[in-house]
Protein backbone atom coordinates (compact mmCIF):
# COMPACT_ATOMS: atom_id res chain seq x y z
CA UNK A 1 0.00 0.00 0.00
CA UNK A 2 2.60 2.42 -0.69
CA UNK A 3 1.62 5.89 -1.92
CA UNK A 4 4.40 6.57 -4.64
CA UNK A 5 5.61 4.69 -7.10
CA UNK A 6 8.63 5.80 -9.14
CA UNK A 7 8.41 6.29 -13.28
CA UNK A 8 11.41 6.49 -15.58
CA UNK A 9 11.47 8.73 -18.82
CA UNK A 10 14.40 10.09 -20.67
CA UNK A 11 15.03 13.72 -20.90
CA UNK A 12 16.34 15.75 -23.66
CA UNK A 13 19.70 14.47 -23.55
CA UNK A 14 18.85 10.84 -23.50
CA UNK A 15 19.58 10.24 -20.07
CA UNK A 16 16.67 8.67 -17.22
CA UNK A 17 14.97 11.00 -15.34
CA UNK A 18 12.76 9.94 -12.03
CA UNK A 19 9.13 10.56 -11.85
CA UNK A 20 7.04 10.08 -8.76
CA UNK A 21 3.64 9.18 -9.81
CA UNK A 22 1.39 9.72 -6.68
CA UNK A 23 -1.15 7.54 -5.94
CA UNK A 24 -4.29 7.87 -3.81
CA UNK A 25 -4.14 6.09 -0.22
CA UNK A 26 -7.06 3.19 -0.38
CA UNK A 27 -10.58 4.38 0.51
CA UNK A 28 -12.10 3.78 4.45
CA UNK A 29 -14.08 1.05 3.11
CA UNK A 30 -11.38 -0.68 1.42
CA UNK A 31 -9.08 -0.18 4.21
CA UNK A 32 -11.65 -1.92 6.27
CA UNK A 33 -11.74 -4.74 3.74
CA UNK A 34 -8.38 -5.11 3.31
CA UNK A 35 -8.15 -5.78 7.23
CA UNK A 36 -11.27 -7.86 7.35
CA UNK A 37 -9.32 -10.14 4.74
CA UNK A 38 -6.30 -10.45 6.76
CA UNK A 39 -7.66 -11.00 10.02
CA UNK A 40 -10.14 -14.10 7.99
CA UNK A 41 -6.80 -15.34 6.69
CA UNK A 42 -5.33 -15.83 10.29
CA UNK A 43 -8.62 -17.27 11.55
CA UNK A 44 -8.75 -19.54 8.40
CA UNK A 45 -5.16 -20.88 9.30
CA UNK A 46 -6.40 -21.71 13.07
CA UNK A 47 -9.24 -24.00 12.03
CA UNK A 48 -9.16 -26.32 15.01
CA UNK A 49 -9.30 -23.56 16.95
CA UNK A 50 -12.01 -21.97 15.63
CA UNK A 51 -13.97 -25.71 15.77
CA UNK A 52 -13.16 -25.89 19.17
CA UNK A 53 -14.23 -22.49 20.45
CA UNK A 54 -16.59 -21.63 18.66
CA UNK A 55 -18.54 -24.78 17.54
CA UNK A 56 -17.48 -27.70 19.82
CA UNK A 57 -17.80 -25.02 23.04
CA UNK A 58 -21.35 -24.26 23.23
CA UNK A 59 -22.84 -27.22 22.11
CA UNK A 60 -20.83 -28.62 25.22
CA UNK A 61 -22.18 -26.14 27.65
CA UNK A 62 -25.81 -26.41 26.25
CA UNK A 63 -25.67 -29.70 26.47
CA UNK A 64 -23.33 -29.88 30.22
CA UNK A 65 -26.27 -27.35 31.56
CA UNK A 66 -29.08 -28.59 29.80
CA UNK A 67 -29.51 -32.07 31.50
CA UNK A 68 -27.19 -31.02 34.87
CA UNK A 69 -29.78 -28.41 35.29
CA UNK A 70 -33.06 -29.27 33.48
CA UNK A 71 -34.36 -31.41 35.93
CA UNK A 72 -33.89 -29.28 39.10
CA UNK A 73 -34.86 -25.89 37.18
CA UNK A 74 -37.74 -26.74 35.30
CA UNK A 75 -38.74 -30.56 36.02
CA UNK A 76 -37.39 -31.95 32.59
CA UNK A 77 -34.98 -31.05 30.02
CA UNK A 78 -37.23 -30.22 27.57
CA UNK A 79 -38.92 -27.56 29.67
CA UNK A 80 -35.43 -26.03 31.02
CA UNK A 81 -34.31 -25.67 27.51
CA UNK A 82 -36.92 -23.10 26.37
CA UNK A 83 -35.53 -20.86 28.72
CA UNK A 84 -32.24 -21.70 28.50
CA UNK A 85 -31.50 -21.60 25.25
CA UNK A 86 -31.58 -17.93 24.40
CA UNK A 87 -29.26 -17.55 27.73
CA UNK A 88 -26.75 -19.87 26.16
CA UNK A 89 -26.46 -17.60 23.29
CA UNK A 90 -25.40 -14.94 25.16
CA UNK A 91 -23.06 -17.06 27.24
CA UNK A 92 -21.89 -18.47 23.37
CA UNK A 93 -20.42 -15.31 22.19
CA UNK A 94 -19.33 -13.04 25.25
CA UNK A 95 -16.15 -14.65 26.16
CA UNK A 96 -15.24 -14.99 22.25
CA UNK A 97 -14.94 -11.16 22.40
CA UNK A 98 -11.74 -11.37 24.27
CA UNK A 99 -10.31 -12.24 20.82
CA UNK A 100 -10.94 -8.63 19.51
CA UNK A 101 -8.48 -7.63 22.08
CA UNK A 102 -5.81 -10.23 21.86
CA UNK A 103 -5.22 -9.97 18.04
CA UNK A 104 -4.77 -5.94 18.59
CA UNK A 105 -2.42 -6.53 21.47
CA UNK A 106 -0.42 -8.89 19.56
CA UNK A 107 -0.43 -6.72 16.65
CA UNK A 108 1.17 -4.25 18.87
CA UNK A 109 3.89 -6.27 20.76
CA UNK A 110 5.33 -7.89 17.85
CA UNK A 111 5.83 -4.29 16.37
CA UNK A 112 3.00 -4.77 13.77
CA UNK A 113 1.56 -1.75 14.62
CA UNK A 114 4.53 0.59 14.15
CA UNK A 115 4.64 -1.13 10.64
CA UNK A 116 0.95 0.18 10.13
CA UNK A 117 1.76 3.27 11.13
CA UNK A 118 3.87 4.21 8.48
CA UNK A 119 1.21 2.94 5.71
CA UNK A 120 -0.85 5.62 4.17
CA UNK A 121 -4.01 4.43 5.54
CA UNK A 122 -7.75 5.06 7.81
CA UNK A 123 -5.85 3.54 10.65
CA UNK A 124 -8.70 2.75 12.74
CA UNK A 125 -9.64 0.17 9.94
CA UNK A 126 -7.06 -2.53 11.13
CA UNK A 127 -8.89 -2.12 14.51
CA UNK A 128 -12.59 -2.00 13.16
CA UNK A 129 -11.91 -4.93 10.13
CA UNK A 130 -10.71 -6.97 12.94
CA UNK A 131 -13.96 -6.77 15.39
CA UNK A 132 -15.52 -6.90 12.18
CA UNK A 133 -14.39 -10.24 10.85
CA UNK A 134 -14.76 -11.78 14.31
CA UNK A 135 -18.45 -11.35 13.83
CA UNK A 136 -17.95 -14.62 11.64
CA UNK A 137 -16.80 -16.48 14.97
CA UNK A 138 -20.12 -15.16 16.48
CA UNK A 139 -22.12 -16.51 13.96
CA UNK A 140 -20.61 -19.67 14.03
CA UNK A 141 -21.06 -20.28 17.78
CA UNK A 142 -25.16 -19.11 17.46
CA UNK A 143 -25.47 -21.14 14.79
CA UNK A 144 -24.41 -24.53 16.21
CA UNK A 145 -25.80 -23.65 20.20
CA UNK A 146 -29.04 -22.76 18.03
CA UNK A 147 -29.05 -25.96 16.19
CA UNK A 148 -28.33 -28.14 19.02
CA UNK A 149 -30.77 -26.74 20.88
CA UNK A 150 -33.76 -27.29 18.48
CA UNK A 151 -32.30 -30.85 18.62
CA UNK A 152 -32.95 -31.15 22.08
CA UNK A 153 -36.87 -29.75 21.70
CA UNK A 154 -36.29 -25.94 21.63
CA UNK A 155 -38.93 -24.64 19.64
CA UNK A 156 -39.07 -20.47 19.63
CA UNK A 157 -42.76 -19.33 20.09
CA UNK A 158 -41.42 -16.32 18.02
CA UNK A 159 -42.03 -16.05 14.09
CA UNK A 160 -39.15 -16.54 11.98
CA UNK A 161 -38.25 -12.81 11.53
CA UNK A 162 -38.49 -12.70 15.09
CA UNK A 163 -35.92 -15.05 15.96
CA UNK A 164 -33.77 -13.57 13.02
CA UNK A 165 -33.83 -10.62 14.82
CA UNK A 166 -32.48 -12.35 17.93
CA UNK A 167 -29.80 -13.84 16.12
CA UNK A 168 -29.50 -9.99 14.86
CA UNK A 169 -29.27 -8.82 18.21
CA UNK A 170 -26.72 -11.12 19.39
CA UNK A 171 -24.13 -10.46 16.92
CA UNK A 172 -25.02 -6.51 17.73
CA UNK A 173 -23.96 -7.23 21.47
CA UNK A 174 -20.98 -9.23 20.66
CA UNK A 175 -19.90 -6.39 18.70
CA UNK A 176 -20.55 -3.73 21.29
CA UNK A 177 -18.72 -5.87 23.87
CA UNK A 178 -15.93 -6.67 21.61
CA UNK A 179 -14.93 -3.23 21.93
CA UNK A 180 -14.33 -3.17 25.57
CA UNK A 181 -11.86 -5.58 25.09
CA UNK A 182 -10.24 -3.83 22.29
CA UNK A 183 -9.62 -1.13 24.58
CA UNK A 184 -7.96 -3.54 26.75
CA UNK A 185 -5.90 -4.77 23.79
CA UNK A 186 -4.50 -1.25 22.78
CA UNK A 187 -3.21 -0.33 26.21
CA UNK A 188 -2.68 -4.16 27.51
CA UNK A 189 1.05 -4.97 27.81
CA UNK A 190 0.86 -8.64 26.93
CA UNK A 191 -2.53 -10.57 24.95
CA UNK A 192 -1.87 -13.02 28.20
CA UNK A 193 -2.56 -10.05 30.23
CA UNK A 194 -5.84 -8.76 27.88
CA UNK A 195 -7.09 -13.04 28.37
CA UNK A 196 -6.58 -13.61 31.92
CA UNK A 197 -7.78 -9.68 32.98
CA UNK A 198 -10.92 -9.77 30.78
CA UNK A 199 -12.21 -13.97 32.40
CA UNK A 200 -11.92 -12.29 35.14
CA UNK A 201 -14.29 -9.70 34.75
CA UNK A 202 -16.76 -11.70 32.10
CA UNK A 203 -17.46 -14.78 34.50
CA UNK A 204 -18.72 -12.77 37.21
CA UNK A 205 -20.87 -10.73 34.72
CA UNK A 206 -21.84 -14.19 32.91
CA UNK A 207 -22.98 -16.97 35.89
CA UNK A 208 -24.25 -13.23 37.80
CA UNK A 209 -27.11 -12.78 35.03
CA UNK A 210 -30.55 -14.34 34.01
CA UNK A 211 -28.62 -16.75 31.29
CA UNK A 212 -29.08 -20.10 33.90
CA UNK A 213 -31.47 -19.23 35.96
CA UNK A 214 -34.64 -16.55 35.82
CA UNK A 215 -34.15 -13.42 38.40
CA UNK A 216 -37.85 -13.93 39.34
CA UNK A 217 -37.59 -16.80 41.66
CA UNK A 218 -34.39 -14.79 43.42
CA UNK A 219 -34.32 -12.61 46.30
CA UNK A 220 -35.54 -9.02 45.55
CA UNK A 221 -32.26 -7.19 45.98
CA UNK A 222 -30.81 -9.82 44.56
CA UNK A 223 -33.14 -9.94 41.69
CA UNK A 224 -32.80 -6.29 40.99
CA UNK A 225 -28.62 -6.50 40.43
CA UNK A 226 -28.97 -9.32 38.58
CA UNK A 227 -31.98 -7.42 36.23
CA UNK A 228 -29.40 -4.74 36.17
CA UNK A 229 -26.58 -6.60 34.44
CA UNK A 230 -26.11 -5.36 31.08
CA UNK A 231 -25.66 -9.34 30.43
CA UNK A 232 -29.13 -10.06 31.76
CA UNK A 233 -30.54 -7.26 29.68
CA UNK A 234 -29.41 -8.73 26.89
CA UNK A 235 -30.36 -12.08 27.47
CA UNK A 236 -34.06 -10.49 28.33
CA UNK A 237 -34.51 -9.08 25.39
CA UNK A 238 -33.29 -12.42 23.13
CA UNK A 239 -36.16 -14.53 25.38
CA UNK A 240 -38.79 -11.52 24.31
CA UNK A 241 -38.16 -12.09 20.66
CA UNK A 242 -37.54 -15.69 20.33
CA UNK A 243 -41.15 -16.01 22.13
CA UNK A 244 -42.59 -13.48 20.42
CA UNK A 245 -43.52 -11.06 23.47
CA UNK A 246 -41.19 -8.63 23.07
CA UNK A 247 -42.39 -4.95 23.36
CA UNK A 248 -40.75 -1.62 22.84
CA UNK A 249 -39.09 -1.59 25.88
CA UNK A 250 -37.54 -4.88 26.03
CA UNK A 251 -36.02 -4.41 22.69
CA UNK A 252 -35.15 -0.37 23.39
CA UNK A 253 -33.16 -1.88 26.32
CA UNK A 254 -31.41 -4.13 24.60
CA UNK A 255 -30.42 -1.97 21.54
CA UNK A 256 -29.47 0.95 24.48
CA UNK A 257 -27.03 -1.28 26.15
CA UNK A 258 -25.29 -2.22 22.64
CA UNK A 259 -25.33 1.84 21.69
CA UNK A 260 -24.08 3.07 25.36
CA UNK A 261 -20.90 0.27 25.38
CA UNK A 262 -20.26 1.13 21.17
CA UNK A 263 -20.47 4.97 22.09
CA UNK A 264 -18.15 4.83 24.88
CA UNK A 265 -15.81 2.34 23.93
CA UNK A 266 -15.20 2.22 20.58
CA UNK A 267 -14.42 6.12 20.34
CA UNK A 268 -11.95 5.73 23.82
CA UNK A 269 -10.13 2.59 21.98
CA UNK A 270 -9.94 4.64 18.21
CA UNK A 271 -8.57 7.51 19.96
CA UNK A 272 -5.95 5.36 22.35
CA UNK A 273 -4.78 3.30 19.65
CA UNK A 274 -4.11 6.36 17.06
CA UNK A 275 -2.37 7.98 19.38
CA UNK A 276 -0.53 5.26 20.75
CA UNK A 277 2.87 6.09 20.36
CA UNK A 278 2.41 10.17 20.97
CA UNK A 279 1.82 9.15 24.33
């Protein structure tokens, strides 16, 4: 992606004379491309590990929770797994959002980043092409926990464009969340650091939420913090649509959670990660 690119012509007495020809730095949009392409080329060459996390994964824990749980929670599996499944979901694609984070902060430890740098370039596109092109992880951990889950009886009370929407709705939070862990990338020292720091604070937020278990039959204060997890909200608002009894609010809520975490974060992690090295 260079942005000259040196002509030879002869001048009047015969001898070579250098032209620069100048040419235009790639559009946003390709720049975005270009990255969404190279960050789909690493995830190609990881295969297995793409199987494992985000296929083999949660078809395990649907399955794990499903008949550990089903029983106890609901009085049979099939019961439990109408409300769990939408929960599951949720649990599929938060902790794949750590990714977002660990391919910037390896990007910028093994110097990657001061190569980009010097590119003539929308620099926030490597960041946004890679959050981007994990979106293809996301849909590949919905799809199987979705399909497994209709194997085991799930059947959404929803209409097809309602559980579309759903699915719609869960990439859209996985892509808001992704960018808190961006931010953790760009001004993480180590991607161990940005992995072991960001478990740390999804687990809590995960197994502290309405995926397993409905808030209803908790305490009331206890109820109310666990209604007020932005994980919870999100997993709310998945139920409403995949049995088609979800109302303004419910999907207002969910949509406001996605715009308050992209509005705060993703700014905060362009700005940090431009001006990286000025700092």
């Amino acid at each position: 992606m260079s942005a000259n690119q040196h002509t030879a012509t002869a001048n009047k007495d015969g001898l070579p004379t250098v032209r620069r020809a100048v040419i235009d730095p790639p559009s946003i949009l390709t720049s975005i491309r270009i990255f969404m392409w190279r960050t789909w080329q690493h995830t190609k060459h990881n295969g297995f590990g793409l199987v494992m996390d985000a296929v083999l994964s949660p078809v395990l824990l649907l399955l794990i929770f499903s008949y550990l749980f089903g029983g106890a929670m609901a009085g049979s599996t099939g019961a439990y797994i109408q409300f769990l499944l939408p929960g599951i979901l949720i649990l599929t694609v938060v902790p794949m959002t750590v990714y977002s984070g660990t391919t910037i902060c390896s990007d910028i430890t093994k110097g990657v980043y001061n190569r980009f740098r010097t590119l003539p370039f929308w620099q926030p596109a490597s960041v946004i092409g890679s959050i981007l092109t994990d979106g293809l992880r996301y849909a590949a951990g919905v799809t199987a926990a979705f399909g497994t889950g209709v194997a085991l009886g799930f059947r959404p009370e929803g209409s097809a464009v309602q559980v579309l929407c759903a699915i719609a709705f869960i990439l859209l939070f996985a892509f808001s969340v992704s960018w808190i862990f961006a931010l953790v990338g760009v001004v993480a020292k180590r991607p161990e650091t940005v992995s072991g720091s960001s478990m740390i604070a999804i687990y809590p937020l995960l197994f502290a939420s309405s995926i397993l278990v409905d808030s209803s039959t908790m305490p009331k204060w206890t109820a109310t913090l666990i209604d007020l997890n932005p994980v919870s909200m999100a997993a709310t608002t998945v139920r409403a649509l995949m049995s088609g009894t979800a109302g303004p609010a419910v999907i207002m809520t969910g949509i406001g959670v996605c715009v308050l975490f992209m509005g705060i974060f993703a700014p905060l992690t362009l700005y940090l990660y431009q001006t990286k090295n000025e700092r």
